[in-house]
N, C-alpha and C. Protein backbone atom coordinates (compact mmCIF):
# COMPACT_ATOMS: atom_id res chain seq x y z
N UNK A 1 197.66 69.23 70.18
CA UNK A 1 196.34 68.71 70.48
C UNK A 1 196.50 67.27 70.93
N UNK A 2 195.89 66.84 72.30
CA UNK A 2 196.42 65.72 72.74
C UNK A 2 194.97 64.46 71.36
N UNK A 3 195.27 63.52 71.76
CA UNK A 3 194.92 62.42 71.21
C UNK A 3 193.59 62.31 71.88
N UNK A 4 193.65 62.18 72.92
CA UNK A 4 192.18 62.35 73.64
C UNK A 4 191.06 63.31 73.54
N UNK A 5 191.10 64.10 73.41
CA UNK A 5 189.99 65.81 73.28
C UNK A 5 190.43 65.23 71.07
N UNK A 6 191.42 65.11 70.40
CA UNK A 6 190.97 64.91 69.18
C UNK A 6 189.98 63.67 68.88
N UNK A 7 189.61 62.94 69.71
CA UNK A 7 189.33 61.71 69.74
C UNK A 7 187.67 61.68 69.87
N UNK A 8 187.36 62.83 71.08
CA UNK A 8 185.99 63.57 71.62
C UNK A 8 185.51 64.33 70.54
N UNK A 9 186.73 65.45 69.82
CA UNK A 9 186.04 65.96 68.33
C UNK A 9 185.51 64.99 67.26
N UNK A 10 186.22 63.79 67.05
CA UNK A 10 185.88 63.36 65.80
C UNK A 10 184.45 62.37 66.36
N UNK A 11 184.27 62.17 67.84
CA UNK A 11 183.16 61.32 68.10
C UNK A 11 181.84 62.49 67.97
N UNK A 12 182.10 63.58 68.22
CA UNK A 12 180.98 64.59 68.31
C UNK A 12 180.57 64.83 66.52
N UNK A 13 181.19 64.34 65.69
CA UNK A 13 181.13 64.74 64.00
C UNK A 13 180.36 63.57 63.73
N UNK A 14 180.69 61.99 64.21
CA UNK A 14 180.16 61.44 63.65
C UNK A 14 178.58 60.55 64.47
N UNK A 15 178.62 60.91 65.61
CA UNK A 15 177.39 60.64 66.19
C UNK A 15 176.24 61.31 66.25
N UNK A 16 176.15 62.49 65.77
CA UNK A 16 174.43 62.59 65.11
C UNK A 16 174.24 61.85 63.94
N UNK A 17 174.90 61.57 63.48
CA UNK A 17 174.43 60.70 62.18
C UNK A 17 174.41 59.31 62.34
N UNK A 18 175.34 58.50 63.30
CA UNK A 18 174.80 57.62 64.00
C UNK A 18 173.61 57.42 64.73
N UNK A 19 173.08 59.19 65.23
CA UNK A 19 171.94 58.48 66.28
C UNK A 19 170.76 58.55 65.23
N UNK A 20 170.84 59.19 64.56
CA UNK A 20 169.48 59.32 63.62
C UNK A 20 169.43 58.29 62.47
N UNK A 21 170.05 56.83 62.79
CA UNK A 21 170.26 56.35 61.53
C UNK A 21 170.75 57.14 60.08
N UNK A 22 171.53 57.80 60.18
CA UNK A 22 171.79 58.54 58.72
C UNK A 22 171.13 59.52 58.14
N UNK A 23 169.51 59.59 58.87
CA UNK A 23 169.09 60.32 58.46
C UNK A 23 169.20 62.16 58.82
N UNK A 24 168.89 62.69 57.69
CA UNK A 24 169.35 64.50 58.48
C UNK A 24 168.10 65.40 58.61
N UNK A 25 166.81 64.39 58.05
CA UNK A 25 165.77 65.08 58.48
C UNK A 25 164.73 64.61 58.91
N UNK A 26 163.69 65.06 60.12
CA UNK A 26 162.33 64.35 60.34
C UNK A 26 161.31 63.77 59.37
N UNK A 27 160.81 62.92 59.74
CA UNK A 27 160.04 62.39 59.10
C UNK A 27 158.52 63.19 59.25
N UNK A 28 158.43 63.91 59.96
CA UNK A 28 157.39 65.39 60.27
C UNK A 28 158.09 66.47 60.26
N UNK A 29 157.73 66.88 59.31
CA UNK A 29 158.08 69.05 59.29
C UNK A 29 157.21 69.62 60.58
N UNK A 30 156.61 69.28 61.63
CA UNK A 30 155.30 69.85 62.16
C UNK A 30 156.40 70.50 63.40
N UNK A 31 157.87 69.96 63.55
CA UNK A 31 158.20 70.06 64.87
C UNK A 31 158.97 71.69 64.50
N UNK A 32 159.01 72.44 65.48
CA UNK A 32 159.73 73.62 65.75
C UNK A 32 160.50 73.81 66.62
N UNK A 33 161.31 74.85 67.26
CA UNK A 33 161.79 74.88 68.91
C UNK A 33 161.26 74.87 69.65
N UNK A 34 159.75 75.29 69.46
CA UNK A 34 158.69 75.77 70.78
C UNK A 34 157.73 74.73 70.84
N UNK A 35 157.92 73.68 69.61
CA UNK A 35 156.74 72.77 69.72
C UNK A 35 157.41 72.29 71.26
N UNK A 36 155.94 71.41 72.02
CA UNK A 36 156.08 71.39 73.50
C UNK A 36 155.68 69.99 73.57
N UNK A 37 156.49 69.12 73.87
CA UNK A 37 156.53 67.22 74.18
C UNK A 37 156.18 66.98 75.01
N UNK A 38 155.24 65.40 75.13
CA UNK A 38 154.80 65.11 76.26
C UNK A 38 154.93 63.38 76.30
N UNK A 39 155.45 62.88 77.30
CA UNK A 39 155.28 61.29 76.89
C UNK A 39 154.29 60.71 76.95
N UNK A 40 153.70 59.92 76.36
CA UNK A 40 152.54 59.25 76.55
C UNK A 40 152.29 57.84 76.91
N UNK A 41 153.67 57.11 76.86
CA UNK A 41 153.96 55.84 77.24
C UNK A 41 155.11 55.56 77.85
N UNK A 42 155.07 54.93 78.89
CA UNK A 42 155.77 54.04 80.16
C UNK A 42 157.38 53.42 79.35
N UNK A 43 156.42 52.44 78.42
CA UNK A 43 157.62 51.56 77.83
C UNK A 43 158.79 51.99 76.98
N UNK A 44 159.88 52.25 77.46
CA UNK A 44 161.17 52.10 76.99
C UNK A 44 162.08 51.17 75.95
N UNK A 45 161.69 50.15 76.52
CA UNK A 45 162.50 48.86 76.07
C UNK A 45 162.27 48.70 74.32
N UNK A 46 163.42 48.61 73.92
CA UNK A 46 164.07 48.55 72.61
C UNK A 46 164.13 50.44 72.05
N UNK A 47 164.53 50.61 72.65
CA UNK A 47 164.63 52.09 72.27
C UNK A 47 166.55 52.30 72.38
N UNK A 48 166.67 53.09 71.68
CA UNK A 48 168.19 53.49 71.40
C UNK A 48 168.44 54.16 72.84
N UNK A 49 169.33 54.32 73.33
CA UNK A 49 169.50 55.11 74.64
C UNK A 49 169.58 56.74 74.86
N UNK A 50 169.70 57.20 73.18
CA UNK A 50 169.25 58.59 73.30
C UNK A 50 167.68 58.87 73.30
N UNK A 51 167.12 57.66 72.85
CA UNK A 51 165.39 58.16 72.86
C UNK A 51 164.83 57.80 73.99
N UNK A 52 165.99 56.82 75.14
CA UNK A 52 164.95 56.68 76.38
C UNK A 52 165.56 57.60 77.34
N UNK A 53 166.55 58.61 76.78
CA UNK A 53 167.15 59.68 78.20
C UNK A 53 165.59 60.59 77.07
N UNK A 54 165.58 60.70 76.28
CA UNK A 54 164.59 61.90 75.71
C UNK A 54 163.64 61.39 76.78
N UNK A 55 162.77 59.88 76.58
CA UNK A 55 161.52 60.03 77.25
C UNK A 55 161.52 59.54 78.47
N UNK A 56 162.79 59.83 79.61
CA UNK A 56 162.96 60.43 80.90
C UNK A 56 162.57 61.39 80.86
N UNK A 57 163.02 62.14 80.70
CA UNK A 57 162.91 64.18 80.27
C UNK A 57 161.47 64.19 80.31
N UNK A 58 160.47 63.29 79.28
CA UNK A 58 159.60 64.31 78.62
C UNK A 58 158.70 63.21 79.39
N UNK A 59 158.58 62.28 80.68
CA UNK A 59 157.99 61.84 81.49
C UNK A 59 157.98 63.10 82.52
N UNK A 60 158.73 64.23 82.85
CA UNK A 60 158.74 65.13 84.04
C UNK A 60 157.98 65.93 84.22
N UNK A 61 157.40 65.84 82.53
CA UNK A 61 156.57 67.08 82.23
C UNK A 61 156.72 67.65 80.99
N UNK A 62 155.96 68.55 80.67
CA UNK A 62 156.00 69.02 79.23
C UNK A 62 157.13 69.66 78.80
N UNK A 63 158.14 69.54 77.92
CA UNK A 63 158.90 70.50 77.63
C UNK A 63 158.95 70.81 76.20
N UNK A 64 159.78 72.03 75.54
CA UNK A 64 160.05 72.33 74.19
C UNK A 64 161.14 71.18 73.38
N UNK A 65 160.94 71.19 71.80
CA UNK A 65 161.75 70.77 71.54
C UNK A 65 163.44 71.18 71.75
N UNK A 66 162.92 72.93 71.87
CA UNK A 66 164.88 73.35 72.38
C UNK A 66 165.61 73.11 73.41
N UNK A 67 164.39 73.12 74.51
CA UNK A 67 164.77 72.50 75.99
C UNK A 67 165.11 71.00 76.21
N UNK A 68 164.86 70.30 75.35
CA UNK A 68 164.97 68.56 74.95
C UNK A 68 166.31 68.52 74.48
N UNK A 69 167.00 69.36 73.02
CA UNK A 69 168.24 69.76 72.96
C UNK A 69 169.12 69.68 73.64
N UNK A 70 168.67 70.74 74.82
CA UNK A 70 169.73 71.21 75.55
C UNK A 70 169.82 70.42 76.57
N UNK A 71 169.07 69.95 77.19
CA UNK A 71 169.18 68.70 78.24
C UNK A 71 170.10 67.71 77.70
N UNK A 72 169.83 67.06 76.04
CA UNK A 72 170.61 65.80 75.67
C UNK A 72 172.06 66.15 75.25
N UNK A 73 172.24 67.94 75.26
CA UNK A 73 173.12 68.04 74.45
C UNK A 73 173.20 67.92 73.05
N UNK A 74 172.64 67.75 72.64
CA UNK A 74 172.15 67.35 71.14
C UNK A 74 172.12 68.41 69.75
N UNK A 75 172.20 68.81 69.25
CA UNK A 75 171.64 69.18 68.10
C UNK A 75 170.56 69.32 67.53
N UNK A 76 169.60 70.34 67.55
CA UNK A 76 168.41 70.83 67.78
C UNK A 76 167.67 69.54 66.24
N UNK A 77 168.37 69.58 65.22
CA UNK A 77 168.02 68.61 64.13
C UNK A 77 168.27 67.62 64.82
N UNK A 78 169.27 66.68 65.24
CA UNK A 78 168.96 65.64 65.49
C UNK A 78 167.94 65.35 66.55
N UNK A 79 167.74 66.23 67.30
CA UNK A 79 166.71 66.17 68.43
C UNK A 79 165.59 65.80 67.86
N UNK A 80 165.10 66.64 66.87
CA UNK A 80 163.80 66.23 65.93
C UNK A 80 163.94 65.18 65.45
N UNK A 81 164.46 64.72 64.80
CA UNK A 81 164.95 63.36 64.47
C UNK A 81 164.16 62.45 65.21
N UNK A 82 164.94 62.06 66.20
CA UNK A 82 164.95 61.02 67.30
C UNK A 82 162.86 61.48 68.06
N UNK A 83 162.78 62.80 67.51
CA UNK A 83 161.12 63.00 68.59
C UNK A 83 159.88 62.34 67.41
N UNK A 84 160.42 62.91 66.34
CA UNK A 84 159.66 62.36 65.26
C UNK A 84 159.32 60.88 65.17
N UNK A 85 160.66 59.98 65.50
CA UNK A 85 160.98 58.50 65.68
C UNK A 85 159.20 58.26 66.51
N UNK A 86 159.85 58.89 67.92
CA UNK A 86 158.75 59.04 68.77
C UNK A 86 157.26 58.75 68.96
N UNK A 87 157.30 60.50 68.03
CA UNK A 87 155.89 60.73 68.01
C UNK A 87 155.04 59.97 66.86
N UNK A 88 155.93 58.71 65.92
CA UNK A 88 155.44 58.03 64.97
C UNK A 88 155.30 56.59 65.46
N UNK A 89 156.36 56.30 67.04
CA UNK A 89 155.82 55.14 67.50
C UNK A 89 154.59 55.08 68.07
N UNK A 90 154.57 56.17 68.94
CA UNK A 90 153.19 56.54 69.87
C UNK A 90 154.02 56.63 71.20
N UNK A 91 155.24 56.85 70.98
CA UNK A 91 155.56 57.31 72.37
C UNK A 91 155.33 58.40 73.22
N UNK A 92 155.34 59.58 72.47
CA UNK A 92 155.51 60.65 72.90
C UNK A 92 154.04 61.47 72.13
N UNK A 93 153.74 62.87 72.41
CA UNK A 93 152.63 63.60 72.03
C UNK A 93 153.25 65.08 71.49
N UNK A 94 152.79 65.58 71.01
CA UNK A 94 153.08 66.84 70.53
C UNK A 94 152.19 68.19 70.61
N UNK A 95 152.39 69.20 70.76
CA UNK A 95 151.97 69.92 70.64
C UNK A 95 152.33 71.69 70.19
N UNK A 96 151.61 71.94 69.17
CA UNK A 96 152.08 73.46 68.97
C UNK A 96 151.80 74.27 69.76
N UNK A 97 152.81 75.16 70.22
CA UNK A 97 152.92 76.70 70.80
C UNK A 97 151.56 77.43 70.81
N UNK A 98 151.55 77.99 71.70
CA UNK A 98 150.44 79.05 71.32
C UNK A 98 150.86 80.34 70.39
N UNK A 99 150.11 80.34 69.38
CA UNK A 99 150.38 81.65 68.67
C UNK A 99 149.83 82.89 69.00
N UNK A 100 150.65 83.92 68.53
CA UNK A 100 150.63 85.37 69.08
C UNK A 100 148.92 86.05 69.59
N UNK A 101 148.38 85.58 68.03
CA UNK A 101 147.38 86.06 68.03
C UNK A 101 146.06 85.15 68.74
N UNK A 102 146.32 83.85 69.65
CA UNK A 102 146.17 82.84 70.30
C UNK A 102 146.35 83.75 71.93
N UNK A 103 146.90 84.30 71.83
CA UNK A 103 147.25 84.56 73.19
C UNK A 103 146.25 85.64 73.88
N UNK A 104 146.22 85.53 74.97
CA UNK A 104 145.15 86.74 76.01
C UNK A 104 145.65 88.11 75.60
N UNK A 105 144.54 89.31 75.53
CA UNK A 105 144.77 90.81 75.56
C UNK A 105 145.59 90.76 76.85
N UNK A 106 146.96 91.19 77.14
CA UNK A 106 147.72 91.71 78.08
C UNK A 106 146.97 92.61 78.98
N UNK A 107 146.94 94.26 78.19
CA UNK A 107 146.07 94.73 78.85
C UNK A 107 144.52 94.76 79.30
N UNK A 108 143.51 93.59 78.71
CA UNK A 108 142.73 92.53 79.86
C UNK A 108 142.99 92.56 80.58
N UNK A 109 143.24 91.41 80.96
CA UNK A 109 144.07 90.27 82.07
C UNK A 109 144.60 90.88 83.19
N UNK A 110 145.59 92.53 82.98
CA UNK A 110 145.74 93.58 83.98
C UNK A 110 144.78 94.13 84.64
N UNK A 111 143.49 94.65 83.51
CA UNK A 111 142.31 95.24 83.96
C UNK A 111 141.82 94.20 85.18
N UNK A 112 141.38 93.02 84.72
CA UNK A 112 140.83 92.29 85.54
C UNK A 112 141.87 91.79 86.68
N UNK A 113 142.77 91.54 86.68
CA UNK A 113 143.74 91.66 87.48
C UNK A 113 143.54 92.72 88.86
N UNK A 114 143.64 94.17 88.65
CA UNK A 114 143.38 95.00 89.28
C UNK A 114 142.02 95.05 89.47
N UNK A 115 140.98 94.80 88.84
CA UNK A 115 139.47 94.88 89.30
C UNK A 115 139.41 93.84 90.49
N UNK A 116 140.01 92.50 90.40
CA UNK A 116 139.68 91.41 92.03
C UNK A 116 140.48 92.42 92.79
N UNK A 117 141.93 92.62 92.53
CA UNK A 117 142.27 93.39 94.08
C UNK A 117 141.62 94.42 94.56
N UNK A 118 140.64 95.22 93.68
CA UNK A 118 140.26 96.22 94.26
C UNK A 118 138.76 95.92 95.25
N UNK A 119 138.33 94.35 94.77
CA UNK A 119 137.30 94.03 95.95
C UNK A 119 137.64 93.14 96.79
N UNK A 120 139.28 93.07 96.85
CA UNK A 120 139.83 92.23 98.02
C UNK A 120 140.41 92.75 99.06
């Protein structure tokens, strides 16, 4: 194992716990994978550089917390981490998923679907 790639392992062990200040959990339980982020403010400045690539991202448009993850590379916990930071400065906005029973009758939406084409 060269020295270099062991060097990349031991930085990947100890930098989520660097980026979250130490901490291993949000300061809000409210966040999930599907909760859906939105930025709400411009200003950057004094922000750690993983929370201003986050609120690049979540200036583009709305995304999930898993899709925020996977963009930073991150670790779905530390991701929360760092959104919580966030959504307690007033940077960012939150929002829950729509739930199941939240959602439109499927077969609705078909009915009416097929009812405009049939007077178009």
């Amino acid at each position: 194992m060269s020295g270099e790639s062991a060097d990349r392992r031991l930085r990947g062990l100890v930098r989520p716990y660097v980026v979250t200040g130490g901490r291993a959990h949000a300061s809000r339980n409210t966040l999930d994978a599907v909760t859906v982020v939105i930025a709400t403010r411009e200003q950057v400045s004094g922000l750690s550089p993983e929370k201003k690539r986050l609120m690049e991202l979540c200036r583009g448009g709305a995304l999930s917390v898993a899709e925020i993850a996977a963009h930073l590379s991150l670790p779905i916990s530390v991701t929360k981490v760092l959104l919580s930071d966030l959504v307690d400065s007033g940077h960012i906005a939150t929002h829950a998923a729509v739930s199941h029973a939240a959602r439109p009758d499927m077969k609705l939406l078909k009915d009416v679907l097929d009812g405009l084409r049939a007077r178009l």
